[in-house]
N, C-alpha and C. Protein backbone atom coordinates (compact mmCIF):
# COMPACT_ATOMS: atom_id res chain seq x y z
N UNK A 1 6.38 9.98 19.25
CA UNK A 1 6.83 8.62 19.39
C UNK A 1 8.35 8.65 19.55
N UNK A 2 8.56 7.75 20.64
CA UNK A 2 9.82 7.89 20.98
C UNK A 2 10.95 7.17 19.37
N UNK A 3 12.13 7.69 19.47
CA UNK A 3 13.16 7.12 18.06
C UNK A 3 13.61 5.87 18.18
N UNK A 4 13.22 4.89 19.38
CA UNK A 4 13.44 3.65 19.41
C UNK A 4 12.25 2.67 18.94
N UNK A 5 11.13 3.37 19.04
CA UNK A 5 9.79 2.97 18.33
C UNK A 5 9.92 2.90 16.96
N UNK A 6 10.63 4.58 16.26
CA UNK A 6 10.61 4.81 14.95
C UNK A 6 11.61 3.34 14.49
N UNK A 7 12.59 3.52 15.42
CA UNK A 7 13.83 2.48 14.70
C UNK A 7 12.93 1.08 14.50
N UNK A 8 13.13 0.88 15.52
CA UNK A 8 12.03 -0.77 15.74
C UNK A 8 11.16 -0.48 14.19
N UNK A 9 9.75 0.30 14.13
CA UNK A 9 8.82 -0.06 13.49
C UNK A 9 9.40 -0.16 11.92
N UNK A 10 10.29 0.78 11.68
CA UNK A 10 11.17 0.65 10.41
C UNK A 10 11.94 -0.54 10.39
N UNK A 11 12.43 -0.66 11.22
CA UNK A 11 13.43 -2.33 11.08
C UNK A 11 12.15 -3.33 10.48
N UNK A 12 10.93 -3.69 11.39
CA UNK A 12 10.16 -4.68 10.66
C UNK A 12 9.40 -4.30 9.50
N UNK A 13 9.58 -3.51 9.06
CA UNK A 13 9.00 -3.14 7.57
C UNK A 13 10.12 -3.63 6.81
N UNK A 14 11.49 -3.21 7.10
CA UNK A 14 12.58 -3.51 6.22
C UNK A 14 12.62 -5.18 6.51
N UNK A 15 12.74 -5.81 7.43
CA UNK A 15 12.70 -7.30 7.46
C UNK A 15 11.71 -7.91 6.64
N UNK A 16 10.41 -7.31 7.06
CA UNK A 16 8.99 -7.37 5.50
C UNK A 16 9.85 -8.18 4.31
N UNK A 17 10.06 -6.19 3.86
CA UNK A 17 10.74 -6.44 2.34
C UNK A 17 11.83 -7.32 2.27
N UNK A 18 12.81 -7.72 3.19
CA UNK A 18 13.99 -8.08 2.69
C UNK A 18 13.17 -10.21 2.57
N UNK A 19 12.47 -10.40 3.18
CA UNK A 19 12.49 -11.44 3.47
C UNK A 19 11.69 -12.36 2.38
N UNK A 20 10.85 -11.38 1.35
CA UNK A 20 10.74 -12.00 0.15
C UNK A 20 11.63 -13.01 -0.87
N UNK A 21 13.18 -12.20 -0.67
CA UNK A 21 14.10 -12.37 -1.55
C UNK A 21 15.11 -13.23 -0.69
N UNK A 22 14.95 -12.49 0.56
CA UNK A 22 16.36 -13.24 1.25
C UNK A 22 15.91 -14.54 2.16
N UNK A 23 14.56 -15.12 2.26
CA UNK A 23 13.90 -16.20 2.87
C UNK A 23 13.85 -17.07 1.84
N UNK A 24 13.61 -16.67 0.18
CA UNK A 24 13.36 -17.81 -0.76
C UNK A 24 14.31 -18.96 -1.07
N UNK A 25 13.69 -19.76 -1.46
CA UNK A 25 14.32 -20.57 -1.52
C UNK A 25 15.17 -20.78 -2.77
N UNK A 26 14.99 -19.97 -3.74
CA UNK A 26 15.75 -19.98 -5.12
C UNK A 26 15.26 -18.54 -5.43
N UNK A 27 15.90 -17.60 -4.86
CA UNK A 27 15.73 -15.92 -5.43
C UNK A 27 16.90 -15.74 -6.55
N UNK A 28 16.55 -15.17 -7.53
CA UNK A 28 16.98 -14.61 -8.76
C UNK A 28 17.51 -13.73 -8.39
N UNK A 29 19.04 -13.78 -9.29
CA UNK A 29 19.81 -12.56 -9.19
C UNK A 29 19.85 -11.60 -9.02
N UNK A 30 18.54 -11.24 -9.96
CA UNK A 30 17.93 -9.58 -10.26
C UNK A 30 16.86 -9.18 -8.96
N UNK A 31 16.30 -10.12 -8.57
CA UNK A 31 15.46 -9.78 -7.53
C UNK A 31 16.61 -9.34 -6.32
N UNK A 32 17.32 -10.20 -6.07
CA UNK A 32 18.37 -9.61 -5.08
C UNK A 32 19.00 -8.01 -4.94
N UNK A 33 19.34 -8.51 -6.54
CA UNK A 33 20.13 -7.06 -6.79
C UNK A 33 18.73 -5.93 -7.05
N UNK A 34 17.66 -5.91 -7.04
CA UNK A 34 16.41 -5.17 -7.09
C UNK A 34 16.35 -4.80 -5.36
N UNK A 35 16.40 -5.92 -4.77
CA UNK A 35 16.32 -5.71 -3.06
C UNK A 35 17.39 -4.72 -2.23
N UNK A 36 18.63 -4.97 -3.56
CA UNK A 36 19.68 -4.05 -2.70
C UNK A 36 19.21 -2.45 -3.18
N UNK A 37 18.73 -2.45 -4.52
CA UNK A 37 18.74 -1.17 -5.37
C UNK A 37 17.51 -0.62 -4.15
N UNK A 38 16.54 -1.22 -3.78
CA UNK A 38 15.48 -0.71 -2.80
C UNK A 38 15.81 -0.16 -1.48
N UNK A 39 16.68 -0.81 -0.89
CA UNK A 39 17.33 -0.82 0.55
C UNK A 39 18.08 0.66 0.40
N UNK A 40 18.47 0.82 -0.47
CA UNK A 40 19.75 1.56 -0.60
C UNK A 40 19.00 3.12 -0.71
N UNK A 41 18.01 2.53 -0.96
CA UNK A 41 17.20 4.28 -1.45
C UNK A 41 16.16 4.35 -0.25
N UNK A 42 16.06 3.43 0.80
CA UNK A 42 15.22 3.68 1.81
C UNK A 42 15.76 4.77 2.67
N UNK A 43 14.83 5.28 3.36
CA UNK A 43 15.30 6.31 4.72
C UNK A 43 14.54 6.60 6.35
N UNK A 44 15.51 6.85 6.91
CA UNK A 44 14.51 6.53 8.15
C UNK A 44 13.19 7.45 8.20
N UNK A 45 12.41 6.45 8.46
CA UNK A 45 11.04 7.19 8.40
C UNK A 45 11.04 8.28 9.54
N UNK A 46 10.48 9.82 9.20
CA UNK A 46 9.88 10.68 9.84
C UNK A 46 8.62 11.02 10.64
N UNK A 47 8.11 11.42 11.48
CA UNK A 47 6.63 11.74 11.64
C UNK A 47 6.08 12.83 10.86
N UNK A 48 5.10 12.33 10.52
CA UNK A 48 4.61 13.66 9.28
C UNK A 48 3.45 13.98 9.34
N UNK A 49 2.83 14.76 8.56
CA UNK A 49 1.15 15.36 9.11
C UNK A 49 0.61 15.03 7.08
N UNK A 50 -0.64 15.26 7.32
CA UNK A 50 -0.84 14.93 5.58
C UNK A 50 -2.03 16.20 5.05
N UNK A 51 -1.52 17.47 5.85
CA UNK A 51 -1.92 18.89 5.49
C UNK A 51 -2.39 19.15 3.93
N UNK A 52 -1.24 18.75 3.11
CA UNK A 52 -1.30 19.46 1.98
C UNK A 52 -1.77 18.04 0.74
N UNK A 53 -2.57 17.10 1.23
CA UNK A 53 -2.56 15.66 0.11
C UNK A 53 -3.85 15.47 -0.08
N UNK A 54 -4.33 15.48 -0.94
CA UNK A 54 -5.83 15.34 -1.06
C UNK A 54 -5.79 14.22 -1.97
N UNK A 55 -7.33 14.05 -2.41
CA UNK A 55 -7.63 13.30 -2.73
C UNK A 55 -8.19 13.25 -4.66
N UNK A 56 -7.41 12.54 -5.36
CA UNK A 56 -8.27 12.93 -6.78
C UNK A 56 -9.69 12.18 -7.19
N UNK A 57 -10.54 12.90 -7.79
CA UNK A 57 -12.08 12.07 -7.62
C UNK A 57 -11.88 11.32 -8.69
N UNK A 58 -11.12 11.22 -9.51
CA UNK A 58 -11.40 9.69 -10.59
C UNK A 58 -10.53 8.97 -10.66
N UNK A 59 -9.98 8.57 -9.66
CA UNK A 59 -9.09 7.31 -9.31
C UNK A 59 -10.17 6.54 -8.53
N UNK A 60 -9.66 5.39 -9.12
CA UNK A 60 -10.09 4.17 -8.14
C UNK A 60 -9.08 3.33 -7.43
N UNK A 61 -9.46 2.78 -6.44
CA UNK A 61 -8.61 2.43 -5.26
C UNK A 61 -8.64 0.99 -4.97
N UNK A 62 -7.60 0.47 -5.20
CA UNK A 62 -7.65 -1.44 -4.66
C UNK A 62 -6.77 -1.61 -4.25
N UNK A 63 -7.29 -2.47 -2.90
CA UNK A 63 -6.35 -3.74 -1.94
C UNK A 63 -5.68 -4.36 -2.96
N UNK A 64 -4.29 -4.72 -2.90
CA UNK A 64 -3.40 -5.96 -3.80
C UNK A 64 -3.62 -7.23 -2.99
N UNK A 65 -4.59 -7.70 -3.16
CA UNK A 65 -4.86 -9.02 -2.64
C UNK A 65 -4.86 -10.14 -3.55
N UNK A 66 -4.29 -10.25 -4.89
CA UNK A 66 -4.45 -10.93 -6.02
C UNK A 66 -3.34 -10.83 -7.13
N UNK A 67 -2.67 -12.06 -7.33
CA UNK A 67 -1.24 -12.10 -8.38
C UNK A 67 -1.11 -11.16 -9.36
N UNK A 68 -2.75 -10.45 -9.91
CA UNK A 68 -2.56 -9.57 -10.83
C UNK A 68 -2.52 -8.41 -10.77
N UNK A 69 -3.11 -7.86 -9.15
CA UNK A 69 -2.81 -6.56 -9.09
C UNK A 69 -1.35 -6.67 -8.52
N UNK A 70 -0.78 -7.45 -7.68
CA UNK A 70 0.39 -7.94 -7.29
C UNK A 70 1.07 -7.42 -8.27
N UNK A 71 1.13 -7.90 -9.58
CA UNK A 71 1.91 -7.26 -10.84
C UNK A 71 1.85 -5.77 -11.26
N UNK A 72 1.23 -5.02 -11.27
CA UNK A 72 0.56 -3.98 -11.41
C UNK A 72 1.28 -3.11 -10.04
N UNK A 73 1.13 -3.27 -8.76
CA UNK A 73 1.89 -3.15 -8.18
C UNK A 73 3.41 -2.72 -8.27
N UNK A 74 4.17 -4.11 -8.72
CA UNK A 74 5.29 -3.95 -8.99
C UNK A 74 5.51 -3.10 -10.36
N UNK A 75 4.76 -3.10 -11.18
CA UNK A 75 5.11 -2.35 -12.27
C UNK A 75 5.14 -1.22 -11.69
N UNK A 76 4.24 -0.55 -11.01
CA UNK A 76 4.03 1.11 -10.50
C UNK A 76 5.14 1.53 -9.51
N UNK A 77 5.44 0.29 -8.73
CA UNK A 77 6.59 1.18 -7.88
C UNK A 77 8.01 0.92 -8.59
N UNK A 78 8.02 -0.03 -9.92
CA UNK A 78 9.38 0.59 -10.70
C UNK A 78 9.48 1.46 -11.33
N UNK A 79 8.61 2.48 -12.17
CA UNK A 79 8.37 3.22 -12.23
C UNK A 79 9.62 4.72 -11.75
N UNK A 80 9.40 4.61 -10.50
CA UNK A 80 10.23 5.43 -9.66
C UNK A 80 11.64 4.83 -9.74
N UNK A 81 11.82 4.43 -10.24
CA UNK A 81 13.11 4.23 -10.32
C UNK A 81 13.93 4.48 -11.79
N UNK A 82 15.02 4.26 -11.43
CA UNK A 82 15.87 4.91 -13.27
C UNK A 82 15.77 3.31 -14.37
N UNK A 83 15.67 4.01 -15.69
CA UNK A 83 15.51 2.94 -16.84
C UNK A 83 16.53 1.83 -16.11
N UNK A 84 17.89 1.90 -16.01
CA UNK A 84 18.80 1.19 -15.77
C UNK A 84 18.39 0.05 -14.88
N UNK A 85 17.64 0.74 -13.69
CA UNK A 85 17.53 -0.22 -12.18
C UNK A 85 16.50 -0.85 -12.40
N UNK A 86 14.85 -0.46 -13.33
CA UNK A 86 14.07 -0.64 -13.71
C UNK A 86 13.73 -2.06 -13.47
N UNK A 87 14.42 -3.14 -14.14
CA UNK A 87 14.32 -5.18 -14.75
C UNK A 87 14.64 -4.99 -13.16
N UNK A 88 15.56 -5.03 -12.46
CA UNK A 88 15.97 -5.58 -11.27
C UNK A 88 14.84 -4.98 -9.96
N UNK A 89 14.35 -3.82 -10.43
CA UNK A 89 12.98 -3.38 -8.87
C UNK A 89 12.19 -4.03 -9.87
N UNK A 90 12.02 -4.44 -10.63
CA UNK A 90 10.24 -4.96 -11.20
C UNK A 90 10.58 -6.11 -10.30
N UNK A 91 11.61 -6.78 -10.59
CA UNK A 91 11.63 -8.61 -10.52
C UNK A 91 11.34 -8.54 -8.61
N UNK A 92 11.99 -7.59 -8.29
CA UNK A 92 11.90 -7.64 -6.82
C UNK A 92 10.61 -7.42 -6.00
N UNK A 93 10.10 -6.50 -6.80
CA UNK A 93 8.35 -5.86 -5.91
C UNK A 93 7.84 -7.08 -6.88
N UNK A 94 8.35 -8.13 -7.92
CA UNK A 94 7.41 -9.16 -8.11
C UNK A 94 7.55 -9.97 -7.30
N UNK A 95 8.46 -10.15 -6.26
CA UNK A 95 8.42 -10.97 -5.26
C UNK A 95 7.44 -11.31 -4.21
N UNK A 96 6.82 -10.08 -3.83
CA UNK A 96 6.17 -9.33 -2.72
C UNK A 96 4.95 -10.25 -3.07
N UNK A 97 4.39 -10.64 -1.59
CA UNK A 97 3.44 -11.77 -1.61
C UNK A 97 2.68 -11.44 -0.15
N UNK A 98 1.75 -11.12 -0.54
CA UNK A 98 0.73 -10.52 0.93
C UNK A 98 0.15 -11.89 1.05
N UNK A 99 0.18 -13.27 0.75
CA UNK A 99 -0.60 -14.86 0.55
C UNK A 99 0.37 -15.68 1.20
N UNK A 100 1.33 -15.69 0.78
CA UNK A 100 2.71 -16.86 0.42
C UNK A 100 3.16 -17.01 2.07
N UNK A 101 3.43 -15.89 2.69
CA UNK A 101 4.32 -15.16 3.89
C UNK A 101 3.40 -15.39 4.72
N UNK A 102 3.54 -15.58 5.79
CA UNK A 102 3.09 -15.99 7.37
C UNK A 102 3.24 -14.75 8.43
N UNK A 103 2.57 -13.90 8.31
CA UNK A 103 2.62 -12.26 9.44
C UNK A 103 2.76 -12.61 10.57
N UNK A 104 3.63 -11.89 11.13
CA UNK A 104 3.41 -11.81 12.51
C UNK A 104 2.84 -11.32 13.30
N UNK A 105 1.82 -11.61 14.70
CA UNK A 105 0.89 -11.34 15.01
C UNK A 105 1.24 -9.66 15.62
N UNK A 106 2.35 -9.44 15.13
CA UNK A 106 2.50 -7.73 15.94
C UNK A 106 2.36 -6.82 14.65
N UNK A 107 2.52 -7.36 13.18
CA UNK A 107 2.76 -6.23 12.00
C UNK A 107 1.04 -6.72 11.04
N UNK A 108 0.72 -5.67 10.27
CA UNK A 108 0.00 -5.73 9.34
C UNK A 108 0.26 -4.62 8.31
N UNK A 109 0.60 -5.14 7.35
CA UNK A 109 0.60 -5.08 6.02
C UNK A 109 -0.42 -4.78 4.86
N UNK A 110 -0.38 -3.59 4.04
CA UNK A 110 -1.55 -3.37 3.16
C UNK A 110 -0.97 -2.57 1.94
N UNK A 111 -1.43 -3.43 0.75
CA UNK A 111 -0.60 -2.78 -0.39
C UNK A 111 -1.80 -2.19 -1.32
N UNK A 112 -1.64 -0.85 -2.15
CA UNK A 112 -2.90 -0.31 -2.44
C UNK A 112 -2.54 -0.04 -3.85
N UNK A 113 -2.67 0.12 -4.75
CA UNK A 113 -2.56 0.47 -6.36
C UNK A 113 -4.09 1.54 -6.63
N UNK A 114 -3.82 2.71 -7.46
CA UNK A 114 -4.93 3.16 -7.90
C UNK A 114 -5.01 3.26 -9.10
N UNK A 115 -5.54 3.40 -9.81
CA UNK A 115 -6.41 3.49 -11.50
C UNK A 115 -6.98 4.24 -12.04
N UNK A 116 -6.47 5.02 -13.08
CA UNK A 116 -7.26 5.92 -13.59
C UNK A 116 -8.18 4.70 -15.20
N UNK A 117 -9.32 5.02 -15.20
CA UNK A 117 -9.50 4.30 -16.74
C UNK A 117 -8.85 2.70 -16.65
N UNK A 118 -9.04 1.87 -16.01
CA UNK A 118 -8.17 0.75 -15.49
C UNK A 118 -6.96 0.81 -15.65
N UNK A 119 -6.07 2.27 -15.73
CA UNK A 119 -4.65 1.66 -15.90
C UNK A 119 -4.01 1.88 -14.71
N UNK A 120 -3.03 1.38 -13.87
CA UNK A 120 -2.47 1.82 -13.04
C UNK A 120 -1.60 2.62 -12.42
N UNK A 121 -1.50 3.94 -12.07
CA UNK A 121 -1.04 5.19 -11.93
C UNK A 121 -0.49 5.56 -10.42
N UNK A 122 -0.85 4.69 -9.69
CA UNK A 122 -0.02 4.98 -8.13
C UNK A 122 0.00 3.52 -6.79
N UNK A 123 0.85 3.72 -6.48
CA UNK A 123 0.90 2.77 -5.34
C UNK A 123 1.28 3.22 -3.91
N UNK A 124 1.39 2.67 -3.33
CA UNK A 124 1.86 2.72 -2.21
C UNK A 124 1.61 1.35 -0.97
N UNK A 125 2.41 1.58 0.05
CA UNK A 125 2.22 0.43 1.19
C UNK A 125 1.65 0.96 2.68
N UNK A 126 0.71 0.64 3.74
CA UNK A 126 0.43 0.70 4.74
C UNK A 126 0.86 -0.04 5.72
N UNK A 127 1.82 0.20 6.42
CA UNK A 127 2.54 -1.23 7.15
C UNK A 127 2.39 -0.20 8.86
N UNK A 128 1.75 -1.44 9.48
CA UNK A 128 1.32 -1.35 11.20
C UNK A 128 2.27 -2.09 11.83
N UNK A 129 2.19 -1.46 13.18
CA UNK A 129 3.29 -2.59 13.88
C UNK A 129 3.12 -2.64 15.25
N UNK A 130 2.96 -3.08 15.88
CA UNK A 130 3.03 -2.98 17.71
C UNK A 130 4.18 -2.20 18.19
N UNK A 131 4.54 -1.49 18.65
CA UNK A 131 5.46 -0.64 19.45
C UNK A 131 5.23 -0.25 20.17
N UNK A 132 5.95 -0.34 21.73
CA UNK A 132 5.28 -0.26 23.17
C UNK A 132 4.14 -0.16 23.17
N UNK A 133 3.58 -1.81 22.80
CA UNK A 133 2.01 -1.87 23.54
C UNK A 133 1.42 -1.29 22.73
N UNK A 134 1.32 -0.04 21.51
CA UNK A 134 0.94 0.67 20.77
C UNK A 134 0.62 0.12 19.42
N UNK A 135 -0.34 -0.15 18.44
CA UNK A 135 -0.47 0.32 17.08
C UNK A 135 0.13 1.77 16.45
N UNK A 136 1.52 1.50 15.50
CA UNK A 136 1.64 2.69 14.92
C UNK A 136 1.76 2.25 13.51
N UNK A 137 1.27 3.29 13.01
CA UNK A 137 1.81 2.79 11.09
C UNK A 137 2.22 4.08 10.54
N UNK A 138 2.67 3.26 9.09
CA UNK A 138 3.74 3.97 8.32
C UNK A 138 3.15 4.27 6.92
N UNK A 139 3.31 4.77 6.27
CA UNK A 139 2.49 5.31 4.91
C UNK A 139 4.04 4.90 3.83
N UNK A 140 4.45 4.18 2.60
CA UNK A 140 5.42 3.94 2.21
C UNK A 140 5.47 3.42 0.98
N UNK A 141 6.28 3.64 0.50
CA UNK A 141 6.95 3.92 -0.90
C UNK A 141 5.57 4.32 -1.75
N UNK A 142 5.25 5.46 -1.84
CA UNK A 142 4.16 5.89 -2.37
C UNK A 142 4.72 6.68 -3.51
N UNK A 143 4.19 6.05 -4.56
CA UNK A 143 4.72 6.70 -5.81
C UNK A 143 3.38 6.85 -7.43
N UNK A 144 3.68 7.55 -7.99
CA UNK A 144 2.54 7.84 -8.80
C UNK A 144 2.97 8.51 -10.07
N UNK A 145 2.64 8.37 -11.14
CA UNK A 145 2.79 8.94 -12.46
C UNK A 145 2.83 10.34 -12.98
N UNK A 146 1.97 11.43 -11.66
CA UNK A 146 1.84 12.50 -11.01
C UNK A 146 2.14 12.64 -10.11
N UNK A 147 2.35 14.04 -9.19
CA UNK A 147 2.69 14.52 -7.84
C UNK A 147 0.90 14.05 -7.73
N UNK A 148 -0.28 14.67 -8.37
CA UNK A 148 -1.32 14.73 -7.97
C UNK A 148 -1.49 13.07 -7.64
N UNK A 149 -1.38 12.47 -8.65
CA UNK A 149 -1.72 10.74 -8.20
C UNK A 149 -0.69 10.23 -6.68
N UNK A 150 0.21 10.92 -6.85
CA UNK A 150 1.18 10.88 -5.68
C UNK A 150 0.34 10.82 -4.36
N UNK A 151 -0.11 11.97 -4.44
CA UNK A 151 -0.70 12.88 -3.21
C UNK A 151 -1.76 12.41 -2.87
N UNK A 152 -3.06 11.61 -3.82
CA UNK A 152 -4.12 11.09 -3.67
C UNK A 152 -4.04 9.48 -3.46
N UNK A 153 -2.97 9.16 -3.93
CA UNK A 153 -2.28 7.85 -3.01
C UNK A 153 -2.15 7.82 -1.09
N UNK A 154 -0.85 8.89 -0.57
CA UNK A 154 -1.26 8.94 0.16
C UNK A 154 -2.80 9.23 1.03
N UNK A 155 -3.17 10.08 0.30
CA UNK A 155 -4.38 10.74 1.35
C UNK A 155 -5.35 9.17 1.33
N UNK A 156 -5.25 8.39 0.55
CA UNK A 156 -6.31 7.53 0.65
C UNK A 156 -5.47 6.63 1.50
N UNK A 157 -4.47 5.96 1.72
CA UNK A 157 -3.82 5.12 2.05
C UNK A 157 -3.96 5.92 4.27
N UNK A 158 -4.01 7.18 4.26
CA UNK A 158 -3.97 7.77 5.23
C UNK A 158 -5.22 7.63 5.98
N UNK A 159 -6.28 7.92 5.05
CA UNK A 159 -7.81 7.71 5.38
C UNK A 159 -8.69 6.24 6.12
N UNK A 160 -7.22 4.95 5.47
CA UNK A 160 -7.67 3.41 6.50
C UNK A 160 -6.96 3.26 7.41
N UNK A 161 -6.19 4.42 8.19
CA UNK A 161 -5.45 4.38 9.12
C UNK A 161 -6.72 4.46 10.54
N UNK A 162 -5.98 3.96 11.43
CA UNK A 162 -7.00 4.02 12.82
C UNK A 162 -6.67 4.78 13.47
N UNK A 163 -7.66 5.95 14.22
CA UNK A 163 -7.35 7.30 14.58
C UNK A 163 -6.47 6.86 15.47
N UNK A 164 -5.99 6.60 16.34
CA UNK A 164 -5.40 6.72 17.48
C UNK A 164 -3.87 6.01 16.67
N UNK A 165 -3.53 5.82 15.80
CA UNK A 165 -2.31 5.28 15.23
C UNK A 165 -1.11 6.76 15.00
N UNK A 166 -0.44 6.63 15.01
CA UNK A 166 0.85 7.67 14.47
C UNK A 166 0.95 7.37 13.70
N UNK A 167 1.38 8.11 12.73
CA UNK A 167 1.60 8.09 10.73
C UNK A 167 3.18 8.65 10.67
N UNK A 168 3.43 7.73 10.27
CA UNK A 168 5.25 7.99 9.89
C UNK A 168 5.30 7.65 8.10
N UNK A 169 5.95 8.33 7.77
CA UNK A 169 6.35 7.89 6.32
C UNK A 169 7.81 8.80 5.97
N UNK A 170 8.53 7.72 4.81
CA UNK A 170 9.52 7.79 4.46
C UNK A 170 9.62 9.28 3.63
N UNK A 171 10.46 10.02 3.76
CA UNK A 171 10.76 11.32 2.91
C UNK A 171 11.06 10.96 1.45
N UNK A 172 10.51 11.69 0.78
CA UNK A 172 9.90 11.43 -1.06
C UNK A 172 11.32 12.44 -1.46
């Protein structure tokens, strides 16, 4: 895929995220300053292969289609971040609203949380996009309590991809 595709499909993922905080109509300090702490640690996405990521057999796997995994969500991807930055990425990935927001008919969006024992142990995002005429998607901010929950994040998040799509994801 050409690097004007990569740029493009990364720009509307980053417009995604930014537009929780920076579209609202009364965003909180901390969510802001959570949005910058996020931005700042993003990187241009790579093309990557998913050789070495398998899958763990006692996780369970859910769509965030609901305020409470929504939360759960945001708890898991602060996580990855330091005690300090912690209050300001919670408040921000509590922003994140797959309901609220109006998609555009070129991107789709898919946020996944997994569970060991109902607790929540990994996340990650699936974000598609039109680029020349093309479906490509991105595998992103995938993070987990383990490298192994890590790794079985992606591979599942990789597995609802549509064969003919390119898989880009951000360097861990």
């Amino acid at each position: 895929m050409a690097n004007t595709s990569i740029d493009s499909h990364f720009n509307k993922k980053q417009a995604w995220m930014a537009s929780h905080v920076k579209d609202a109509e009364y965003p909180t300090q901390e969510s802001l300053l959570g949005y910058q702490q996020y931005a700042d640690k993003e990187t241009t996405p790579v093309p990557t292969g998913i050789s070495n990521k398998t899958l763990t057999n006692n996780l369970s796997f859910h769509l965030v289609d609901c305020h409470p995994l929504m939360v759960r969500y945001a708890v898991t991807q602060s996580q990855s971040y330091s005690e300090e930055n912690r209050p300001n990425i919670l408040e921000f990935f509590a922003q994140l609203s797959q309901s609220d927001k109006t998609q555009a008919d070129d991107i789709e969006i898919t946020l996944y949380i997994a569970t060991e024992d109902g607790k929540p142990v990994a996340s990650g995002m699936l974000f598609c996009s039109i680029e020349s005429n093309e479906w490509h998607c991105g595998i992103y901010d995938v993070t987990g309590a383990s490298t192994d929950y890590t790794d079985s994040m992606f591979a599942h998040i990789y597995q609802q991809i549509r064969a003919d799509s390119i898989i880009l994801t951000s360097q861990q």
